[in-house]
N, C-alpha and C. Protein backbone atom coordinates (compact mmCIF):
# COMPACT_ATOMS: atom_id res chain seq x y z
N UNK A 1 1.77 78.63 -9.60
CA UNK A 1 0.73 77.95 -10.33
C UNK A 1 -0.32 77.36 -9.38
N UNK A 2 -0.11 76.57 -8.28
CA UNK A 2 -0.51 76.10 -7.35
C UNK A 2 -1.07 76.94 -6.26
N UNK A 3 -0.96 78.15 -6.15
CA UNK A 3 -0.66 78.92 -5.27
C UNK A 3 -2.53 79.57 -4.77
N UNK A 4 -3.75 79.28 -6.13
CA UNK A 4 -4.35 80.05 -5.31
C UNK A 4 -5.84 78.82 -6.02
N UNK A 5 -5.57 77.72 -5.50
CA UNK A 5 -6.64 76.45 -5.69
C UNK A 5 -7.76 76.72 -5.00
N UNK A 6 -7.41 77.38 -3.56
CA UNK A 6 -8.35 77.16 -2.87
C UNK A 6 -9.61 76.01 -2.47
N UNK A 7 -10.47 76.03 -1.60
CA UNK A 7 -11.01 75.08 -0.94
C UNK A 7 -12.16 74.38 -1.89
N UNK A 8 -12.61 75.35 -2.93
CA UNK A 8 -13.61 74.71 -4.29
C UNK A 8 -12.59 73.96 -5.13
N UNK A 9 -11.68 74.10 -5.18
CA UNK A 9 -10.45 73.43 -5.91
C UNK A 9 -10.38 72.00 -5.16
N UNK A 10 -9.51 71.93 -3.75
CA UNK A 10 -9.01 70.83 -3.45
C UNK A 10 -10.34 69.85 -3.31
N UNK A 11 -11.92 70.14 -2.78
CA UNK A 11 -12.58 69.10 -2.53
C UNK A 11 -13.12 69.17 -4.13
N UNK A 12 -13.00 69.59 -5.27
CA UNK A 12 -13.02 68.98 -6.73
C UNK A 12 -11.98 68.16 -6.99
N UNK A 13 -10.77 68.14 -6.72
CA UNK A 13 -10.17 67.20 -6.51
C UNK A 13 -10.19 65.69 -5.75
N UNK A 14 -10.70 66.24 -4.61
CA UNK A 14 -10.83 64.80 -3.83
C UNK A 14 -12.29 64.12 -4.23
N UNK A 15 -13.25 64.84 -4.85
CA UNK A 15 -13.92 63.92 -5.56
C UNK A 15 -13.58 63.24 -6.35
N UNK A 16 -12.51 63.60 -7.42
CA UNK A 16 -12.39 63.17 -8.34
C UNK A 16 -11.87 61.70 -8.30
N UNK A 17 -10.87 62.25 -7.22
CA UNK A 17 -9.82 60.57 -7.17
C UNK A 17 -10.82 59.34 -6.30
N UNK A 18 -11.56 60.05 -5.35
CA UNK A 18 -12.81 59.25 -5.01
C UNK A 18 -13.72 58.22 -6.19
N UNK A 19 -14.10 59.18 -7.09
CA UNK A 19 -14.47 58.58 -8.05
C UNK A 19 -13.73 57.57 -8.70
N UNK A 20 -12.51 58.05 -9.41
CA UNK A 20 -11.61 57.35 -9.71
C UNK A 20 -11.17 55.80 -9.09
N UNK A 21 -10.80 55.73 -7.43
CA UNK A 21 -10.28 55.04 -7.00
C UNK A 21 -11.28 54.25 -5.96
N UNK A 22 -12.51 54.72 -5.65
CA UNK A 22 -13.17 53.82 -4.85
C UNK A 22 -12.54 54.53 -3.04
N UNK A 23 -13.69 54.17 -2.35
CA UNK A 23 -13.10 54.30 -1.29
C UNK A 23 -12.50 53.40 -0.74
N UNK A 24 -12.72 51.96 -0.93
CA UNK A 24 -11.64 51.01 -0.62
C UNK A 24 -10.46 51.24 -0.72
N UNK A 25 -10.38 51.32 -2.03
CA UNK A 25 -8.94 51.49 -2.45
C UNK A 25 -7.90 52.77 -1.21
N UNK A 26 -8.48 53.83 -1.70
CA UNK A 26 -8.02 55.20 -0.76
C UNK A 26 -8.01 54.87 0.48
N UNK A 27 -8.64 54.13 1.57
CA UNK A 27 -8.45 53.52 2.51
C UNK A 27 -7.49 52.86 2.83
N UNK A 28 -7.44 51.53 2.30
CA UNK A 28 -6.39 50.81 2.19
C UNK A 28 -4.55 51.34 1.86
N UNK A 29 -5.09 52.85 0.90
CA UNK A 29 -3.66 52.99 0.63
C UNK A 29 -3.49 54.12 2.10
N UNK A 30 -4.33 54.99 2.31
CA UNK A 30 -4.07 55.70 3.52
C UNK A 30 -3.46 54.86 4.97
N UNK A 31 -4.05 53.71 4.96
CA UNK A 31 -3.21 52.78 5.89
C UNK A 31 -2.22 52.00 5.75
N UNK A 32 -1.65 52.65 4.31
CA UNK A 32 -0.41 51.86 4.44
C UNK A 32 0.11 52.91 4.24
N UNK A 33 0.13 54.27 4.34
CA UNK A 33 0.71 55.18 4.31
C UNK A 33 1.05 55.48 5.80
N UNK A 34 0.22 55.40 6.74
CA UNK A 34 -0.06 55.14 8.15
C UNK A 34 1.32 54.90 8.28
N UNK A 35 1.51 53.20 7.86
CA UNK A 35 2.05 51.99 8.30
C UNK A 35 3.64 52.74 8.31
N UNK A 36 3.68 53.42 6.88
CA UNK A 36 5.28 53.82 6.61
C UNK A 36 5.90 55.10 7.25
N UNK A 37 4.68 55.91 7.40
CA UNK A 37 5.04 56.89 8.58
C UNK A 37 5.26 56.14 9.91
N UNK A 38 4.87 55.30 10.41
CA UNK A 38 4.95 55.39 11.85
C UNK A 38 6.59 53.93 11.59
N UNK A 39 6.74 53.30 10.26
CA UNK A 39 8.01 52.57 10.74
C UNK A 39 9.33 53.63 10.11
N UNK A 40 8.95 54.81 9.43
CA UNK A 40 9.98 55.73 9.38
C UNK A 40 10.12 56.71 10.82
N UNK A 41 9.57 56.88 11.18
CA UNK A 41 9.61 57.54 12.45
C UNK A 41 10.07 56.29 13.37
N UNK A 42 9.88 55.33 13.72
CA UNK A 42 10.83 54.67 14.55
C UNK A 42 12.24 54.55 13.92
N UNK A 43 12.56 54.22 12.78
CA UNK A 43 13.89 53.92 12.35
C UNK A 43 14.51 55.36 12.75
N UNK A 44 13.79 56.49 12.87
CA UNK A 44 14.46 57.62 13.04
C UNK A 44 15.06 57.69 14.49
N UNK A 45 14.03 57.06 15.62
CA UNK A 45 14.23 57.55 16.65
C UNK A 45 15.36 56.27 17.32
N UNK A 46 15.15 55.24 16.71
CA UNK A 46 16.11 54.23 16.79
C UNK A 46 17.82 54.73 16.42
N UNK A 47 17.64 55.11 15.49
CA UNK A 47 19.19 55.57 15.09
C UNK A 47 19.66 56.88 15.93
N UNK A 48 18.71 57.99 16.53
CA UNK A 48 19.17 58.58 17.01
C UNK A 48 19.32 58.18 18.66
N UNK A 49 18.73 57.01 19.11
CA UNK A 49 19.22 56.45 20.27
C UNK A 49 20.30 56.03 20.07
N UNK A 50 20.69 55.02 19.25
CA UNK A 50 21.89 54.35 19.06
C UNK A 50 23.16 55.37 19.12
N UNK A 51 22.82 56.57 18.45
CA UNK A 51 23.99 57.43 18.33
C UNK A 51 24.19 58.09 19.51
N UNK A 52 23.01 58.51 20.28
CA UNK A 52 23.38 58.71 21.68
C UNK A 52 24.07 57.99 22.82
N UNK A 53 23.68 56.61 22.70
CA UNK A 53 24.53 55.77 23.61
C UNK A 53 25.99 55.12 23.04
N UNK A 54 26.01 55.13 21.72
CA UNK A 54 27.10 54.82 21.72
C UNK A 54 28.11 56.02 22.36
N UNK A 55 29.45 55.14 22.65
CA UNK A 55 30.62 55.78 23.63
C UNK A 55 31.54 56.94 22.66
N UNK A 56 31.58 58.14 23.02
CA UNK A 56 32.50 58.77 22.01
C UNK A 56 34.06 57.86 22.30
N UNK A 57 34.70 57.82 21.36
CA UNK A 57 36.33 57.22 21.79
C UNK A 57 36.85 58.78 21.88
N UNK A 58 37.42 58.79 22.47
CA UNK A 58 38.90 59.81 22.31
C UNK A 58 39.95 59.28 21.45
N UNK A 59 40.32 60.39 20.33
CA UNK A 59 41.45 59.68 20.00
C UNK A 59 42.52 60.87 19.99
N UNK A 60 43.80 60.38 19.78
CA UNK A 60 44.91 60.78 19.80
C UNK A 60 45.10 62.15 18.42
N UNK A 61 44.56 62.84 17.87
CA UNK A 61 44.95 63.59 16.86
C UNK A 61 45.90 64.84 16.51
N UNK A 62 47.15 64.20 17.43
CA UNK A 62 48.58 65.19 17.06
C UNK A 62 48.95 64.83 15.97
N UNK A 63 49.79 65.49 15.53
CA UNK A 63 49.91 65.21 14.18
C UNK A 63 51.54 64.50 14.07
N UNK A 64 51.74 63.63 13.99
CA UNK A 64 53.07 62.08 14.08
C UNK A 64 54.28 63.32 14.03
N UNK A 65 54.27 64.22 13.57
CA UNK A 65 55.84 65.09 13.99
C UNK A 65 55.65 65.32 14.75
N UNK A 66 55.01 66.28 15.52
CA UNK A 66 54.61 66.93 16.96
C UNK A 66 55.52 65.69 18.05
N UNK A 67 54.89 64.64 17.69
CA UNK A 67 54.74 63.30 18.74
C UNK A 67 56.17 63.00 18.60
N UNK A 68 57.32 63.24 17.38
CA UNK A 68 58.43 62.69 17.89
C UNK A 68 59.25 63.93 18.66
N UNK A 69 59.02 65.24 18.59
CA UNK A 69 60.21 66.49 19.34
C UNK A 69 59.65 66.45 20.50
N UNK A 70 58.35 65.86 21.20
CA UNK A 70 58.04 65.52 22.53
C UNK A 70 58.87 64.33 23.17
């Protein structure tokens, strides 16, 4: 359905919501769109530090019979 808008399409569109919404408005929301991309991209890169430095444990996973005919 979407598939063939082309470039007379999308800037009839972005007039429209222009019209609609003011450029203030569209501004303001583009920078808070900004805002949530750049604190989702840290929470991303935060958690994948954390998971890097944390220590793997070793653990023991014989299975409790094994462990008593030893």
């Amino acid at each position: 359905m979407l598939n063939n808008i082309g470039l007379p399409g999308l800037l009839l569109i972005a007039v429209v919501v222009l019209v609609l919404f003011g450029r203030g408005k569209i501004s303001s929301l583009m920078g808070e769109v900004g805002k949530g991309i750049t604190a989702f991209k840290k929470g991303v890169s935060d958690s994948t530090k954390e998971l890097e430095d944390e220590p793997v444990a070793a653990r023991d996973v014989t299975p409790q019979a094994d462990k008593d005919k030893v």
